[in-house]
N, C-alpha and C. Protein backbone atom coordinates (compact mmCIF):
# COMPACT_ATOMS: atom_id res chain seq x y z
N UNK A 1 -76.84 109.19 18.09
CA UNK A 1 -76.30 108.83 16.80
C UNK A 1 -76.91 109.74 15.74
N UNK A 2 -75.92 110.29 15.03
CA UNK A 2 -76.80 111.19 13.87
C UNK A 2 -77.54 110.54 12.77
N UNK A 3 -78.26 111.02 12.30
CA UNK A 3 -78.90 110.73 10.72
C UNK A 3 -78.69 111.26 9.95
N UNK A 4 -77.73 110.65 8.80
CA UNK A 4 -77.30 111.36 7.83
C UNK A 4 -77.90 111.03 6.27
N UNK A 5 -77.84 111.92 5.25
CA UNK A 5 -78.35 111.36 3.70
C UNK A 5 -77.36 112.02 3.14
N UNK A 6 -77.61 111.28 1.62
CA UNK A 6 -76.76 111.96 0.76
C UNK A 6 -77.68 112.27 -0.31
N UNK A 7 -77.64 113.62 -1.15
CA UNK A 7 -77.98 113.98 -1.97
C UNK A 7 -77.60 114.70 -2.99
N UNK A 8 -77.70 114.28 -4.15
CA UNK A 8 -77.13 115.09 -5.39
C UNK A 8 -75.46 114.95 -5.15
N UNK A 9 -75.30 113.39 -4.46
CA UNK A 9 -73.02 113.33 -4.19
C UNK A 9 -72.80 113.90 -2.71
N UNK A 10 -73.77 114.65 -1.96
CA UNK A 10 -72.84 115.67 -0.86
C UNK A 10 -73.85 114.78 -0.04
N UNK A 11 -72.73 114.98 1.49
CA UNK A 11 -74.05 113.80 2.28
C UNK A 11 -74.27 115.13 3.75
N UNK A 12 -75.38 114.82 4.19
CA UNK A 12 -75.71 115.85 5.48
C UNK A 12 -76.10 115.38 6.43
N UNK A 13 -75.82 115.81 7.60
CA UNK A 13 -76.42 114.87 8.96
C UNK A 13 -77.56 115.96 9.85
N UNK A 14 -78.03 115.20 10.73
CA UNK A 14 -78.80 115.66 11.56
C UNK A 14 -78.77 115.24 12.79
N UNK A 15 -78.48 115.81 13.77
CA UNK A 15 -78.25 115.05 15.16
C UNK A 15 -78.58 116.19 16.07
N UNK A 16 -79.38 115.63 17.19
CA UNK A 16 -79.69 116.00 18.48
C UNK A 16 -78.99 116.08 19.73
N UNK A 17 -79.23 116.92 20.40
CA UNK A 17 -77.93 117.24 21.95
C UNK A 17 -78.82 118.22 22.74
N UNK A 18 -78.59 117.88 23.94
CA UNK A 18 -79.80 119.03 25.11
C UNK A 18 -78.50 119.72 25.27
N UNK A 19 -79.30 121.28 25.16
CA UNK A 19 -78.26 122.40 25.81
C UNK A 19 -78.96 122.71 26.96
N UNK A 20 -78.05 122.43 27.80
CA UNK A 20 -78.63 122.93 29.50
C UNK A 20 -78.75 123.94 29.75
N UNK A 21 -77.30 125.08 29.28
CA UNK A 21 -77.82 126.32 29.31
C UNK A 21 -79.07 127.00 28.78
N UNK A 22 -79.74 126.24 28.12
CA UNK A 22 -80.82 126.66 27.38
C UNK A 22 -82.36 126.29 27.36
N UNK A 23 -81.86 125.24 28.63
CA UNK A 23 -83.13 123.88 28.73
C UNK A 23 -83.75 123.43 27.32
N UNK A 24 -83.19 123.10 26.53
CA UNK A 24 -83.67 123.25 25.18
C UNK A 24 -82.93 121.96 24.61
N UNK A 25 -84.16 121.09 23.83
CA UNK A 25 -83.50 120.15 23.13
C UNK A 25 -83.07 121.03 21.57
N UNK A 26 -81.49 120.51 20.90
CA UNK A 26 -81.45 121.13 19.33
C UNK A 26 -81.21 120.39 18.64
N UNK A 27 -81.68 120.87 17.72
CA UNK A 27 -81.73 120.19 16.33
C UNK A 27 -80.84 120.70 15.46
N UNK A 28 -79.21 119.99 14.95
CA UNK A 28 -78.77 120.13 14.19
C UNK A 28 -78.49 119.62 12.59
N UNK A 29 -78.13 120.96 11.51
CA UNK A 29 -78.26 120.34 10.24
C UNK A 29 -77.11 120.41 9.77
N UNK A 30 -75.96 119.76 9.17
CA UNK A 30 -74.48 120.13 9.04
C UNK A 30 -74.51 119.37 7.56
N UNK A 31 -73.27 119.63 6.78
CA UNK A 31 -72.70 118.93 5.96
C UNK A 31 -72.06 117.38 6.68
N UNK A 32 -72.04 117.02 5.98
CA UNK A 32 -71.29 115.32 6.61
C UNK A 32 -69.75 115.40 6.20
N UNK A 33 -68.90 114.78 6.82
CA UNK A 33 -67.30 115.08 6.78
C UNK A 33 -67.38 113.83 6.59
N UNK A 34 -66.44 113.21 5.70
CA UNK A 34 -66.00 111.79 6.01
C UNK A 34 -64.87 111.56 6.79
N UNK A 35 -65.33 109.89 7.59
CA UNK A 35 -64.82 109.35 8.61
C UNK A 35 -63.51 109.09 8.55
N UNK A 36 -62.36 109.02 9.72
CA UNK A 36 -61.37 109.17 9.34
C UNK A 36 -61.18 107.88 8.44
N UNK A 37 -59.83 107.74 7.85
CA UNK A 37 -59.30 106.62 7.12
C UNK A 37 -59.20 105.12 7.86
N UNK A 38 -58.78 105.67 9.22
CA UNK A 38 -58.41 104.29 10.09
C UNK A 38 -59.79 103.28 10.06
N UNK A 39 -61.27 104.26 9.98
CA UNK A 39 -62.49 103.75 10.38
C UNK A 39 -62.80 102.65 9.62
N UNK A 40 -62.01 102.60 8.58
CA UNK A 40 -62.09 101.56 7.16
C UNK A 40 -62.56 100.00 7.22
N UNK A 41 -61.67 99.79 8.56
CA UNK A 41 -60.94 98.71 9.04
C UNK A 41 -61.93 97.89 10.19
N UNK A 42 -62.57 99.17 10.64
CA UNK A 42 -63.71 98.41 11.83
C UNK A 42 -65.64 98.18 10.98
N UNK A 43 -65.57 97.15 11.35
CA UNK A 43 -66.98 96.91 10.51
C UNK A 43 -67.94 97.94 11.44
N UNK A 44 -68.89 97.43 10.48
CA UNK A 44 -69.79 98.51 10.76
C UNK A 44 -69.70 100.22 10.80
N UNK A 45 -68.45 100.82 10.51
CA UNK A 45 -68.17 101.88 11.22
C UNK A 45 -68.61 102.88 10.85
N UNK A 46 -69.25 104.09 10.85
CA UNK A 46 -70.09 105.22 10.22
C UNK A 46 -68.75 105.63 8.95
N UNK A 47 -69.66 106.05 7.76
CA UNK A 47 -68.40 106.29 6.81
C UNK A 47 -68.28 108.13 6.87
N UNK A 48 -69.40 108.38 7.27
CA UNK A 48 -69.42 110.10 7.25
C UNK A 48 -69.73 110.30 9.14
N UNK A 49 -69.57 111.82 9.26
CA UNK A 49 -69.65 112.25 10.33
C UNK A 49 -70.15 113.48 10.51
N UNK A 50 -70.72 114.25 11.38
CA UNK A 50 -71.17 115.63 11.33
C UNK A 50 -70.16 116.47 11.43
N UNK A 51 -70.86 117.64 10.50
CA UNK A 51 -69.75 118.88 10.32
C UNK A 51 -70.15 119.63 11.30
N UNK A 52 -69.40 120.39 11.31
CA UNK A 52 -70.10 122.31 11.85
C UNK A 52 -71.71 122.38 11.32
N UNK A 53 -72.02 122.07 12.08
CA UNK A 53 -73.64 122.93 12.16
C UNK A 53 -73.88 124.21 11.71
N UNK A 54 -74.71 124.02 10.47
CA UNK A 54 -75.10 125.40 10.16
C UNK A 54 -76.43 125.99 10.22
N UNK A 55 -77.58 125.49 10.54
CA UNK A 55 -78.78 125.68 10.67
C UNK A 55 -79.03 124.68 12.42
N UNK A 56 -79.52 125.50 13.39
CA UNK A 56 -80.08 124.50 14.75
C UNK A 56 -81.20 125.32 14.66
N UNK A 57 -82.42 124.36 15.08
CA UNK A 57 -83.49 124.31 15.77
C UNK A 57 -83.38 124.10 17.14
N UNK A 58 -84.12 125.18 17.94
CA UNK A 58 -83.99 124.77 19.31
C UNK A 58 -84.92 124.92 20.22
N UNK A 59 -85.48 123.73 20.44
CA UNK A 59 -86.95 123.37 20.95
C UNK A 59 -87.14 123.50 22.75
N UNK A 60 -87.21 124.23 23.42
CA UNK A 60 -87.10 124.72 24.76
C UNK A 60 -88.10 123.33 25.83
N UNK A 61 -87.78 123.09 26.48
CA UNK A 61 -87.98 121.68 27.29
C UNK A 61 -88.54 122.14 28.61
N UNK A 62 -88.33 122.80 29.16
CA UNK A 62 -88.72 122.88 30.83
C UNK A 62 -89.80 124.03 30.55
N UNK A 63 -90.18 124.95 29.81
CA UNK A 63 -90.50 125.99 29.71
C UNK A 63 -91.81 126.13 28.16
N UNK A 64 -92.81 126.18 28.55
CA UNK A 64 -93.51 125.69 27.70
C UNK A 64 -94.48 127.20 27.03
N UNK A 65 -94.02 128.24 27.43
CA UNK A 65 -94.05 129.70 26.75
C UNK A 65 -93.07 129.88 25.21
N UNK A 66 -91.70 129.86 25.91
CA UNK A 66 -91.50 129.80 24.71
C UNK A 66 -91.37 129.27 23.43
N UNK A 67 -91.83 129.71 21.74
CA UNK A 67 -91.75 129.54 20.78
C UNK A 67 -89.76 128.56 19.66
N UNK A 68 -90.34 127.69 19.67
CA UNK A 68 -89.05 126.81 18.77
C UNK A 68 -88.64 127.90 17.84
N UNK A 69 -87.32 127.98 17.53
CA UNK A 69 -86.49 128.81 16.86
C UNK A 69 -85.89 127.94 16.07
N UNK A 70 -85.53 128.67 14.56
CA UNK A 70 -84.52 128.12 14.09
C UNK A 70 -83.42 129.13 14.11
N UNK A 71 -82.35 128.73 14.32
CA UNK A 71 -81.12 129.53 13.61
C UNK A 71 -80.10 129.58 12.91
N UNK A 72 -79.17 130.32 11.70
CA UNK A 72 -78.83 130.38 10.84
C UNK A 72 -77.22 130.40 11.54
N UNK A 73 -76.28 129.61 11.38
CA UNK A 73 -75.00 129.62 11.52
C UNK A 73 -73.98 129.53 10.37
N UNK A 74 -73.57 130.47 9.82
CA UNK A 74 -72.49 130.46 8.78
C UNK A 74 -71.88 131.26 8.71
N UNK A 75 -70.27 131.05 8.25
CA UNK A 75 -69.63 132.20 8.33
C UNK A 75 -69.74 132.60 6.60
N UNK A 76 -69.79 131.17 5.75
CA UNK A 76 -70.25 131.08 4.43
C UNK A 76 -71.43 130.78 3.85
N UNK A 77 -71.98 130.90 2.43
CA UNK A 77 -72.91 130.55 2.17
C UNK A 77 -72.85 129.49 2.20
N UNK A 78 -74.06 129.14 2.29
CA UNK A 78 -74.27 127.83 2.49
C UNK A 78 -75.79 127.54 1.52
N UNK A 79 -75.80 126.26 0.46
CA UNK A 79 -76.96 126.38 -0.43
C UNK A 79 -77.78 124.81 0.27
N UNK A 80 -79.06 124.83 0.31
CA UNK A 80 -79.41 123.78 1.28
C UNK A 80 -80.58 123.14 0.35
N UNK A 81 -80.46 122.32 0.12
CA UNK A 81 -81.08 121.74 -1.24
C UNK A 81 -82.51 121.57 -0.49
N UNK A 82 -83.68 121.79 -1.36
CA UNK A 82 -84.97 121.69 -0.72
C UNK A 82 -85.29 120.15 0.20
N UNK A 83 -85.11 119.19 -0.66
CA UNK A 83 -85.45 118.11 0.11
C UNK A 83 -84.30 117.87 1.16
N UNK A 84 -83.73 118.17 1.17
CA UNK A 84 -82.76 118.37 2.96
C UNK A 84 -83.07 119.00 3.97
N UNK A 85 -83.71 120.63 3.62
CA UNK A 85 -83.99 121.14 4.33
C UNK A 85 -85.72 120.33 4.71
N UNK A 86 -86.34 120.01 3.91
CA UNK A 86 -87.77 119.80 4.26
C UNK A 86 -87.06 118.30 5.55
N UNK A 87 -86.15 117.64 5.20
CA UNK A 87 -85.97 115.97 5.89
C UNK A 87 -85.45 116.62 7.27
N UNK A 88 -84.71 117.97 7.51
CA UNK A 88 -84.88 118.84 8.40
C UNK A 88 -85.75 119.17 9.36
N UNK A 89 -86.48 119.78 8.28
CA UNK A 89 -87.75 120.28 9.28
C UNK A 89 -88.55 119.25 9.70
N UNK A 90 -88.91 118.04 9.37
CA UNK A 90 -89.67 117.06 9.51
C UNK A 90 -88.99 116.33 10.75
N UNK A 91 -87.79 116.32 11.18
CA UNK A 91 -87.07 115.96 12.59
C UNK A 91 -87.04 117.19 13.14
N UNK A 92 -87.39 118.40 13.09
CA UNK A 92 -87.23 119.63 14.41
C UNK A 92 -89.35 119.33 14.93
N UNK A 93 -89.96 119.15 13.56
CA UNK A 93 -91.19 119.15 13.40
C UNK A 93 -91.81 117.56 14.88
N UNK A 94 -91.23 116.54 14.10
CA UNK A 94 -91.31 115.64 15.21
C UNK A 94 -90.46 115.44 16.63
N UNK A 95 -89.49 116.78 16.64
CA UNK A 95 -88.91 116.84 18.35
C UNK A 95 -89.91 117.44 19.32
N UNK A 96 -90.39 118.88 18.10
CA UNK A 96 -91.66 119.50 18.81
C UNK A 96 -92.68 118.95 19.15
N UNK A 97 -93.35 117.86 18.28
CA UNK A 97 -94.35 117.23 19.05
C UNK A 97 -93.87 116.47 20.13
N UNK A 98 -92.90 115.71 19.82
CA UNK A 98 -92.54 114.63 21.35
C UNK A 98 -92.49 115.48 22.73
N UNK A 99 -92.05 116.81 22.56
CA UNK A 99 -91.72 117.61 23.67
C UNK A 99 -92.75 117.91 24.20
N UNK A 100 -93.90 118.77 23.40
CA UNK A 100 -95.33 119.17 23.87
C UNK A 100 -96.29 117.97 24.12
N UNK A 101 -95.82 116.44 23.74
CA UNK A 101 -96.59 115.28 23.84
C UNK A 101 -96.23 115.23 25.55
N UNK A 102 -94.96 115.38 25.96
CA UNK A 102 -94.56 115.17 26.81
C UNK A 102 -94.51 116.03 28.45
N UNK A 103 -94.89 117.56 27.87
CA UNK A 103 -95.05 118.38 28.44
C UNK A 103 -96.86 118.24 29.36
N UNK A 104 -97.68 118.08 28.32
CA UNK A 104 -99.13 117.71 28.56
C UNK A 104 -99.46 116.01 29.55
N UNK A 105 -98.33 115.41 29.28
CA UNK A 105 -98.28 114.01 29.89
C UNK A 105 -97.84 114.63 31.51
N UNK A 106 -97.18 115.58 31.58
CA UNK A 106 -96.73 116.02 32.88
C UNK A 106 -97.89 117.10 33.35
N UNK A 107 -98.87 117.21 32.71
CA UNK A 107 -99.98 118.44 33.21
C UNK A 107 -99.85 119.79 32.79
N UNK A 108 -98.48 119.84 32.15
CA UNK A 108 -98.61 121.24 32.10
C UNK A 108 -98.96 121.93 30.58
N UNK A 109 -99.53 122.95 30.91
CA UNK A 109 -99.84 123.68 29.47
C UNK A 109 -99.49 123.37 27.95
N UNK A 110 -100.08 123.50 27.04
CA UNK A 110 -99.21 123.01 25.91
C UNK A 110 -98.70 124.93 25.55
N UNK A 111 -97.45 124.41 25.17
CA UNK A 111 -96.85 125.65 24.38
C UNK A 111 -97.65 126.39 22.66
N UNK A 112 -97.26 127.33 23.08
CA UNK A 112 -98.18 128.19 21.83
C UNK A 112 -97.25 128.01 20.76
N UNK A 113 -97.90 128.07 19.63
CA UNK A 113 -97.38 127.71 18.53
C UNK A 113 -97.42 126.68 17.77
C-alpha cells in the first residue's frame, strides 16, 4: 500500500516493490493521481493513487557490496519540495536499515556505506 501526503495542494506517494531483476528492494517517489470517480462510492477507498515515478531508490537485497542508489526519472522537470523529498529519504533511509538489520541477522557482512 503506498504512503501518500499532500503538500502546498499537490499530493505525492511513496511505495515499495522488489525488482527481481535487480535483487533490490525500491523505493518510489511519484506525484499522486486522483482515484478514479467510480472509487467515490466504496468506503474507505484511497482518494489519490501513484503516478509515474520520478525519483527510485534502490536498495540491493541478496548482495551486500553493493552501495543504495538513487535515481532520477523524468522526461520533465520536475520541482520536489524539500520536505517531500526529506519524508523520501527518511523511507529509502529506513528500508536501508531494515535490509542491513536483516542481512547481519543472516551472518552476513554488513554492506558499506
Amino acid at each position: 500500500m503506498p504512503e501518500l501526503r499532500e503538500h502546498a495542494g499537490r499530493h505525492y506517494a511513496v511505495q515499495f516493490h522488489y525488482a527481481l531483476p535487480d535483487d533490490a528492494w525500491c523505493v518510489e517517489l511519484s506525484e499522486a493521481v486522483p482515484a478514479p470517480a467510480a472509487w467515490t462510492e466504496i468506503p474507505d477507498a484511497a482518494t489519490h493513487l501513484p503516478g509515474a515515478a520520478f525519483v527510485v531508490a534502490v536498495i540491493p537485497d541478496e548482495d551486500p557490496d553493493p552501495e543504495p542508489t538513487v535515481h532520477i526519472h523524468s522526461h520533465d522537470e520536475h520541482v520536489i519540495p524539500y520536505e517531500i523529498m526529506r519524508w523520501f529519504m527518511e523511507q529509502v533511509a529506513e528500508q536501508v536499515e531494515r535490509r542491513r538489520a536483516a542481512l547481519a541477522q543472516e551472518g552476513r557482512p554488513e554492506a558499506v556505506g
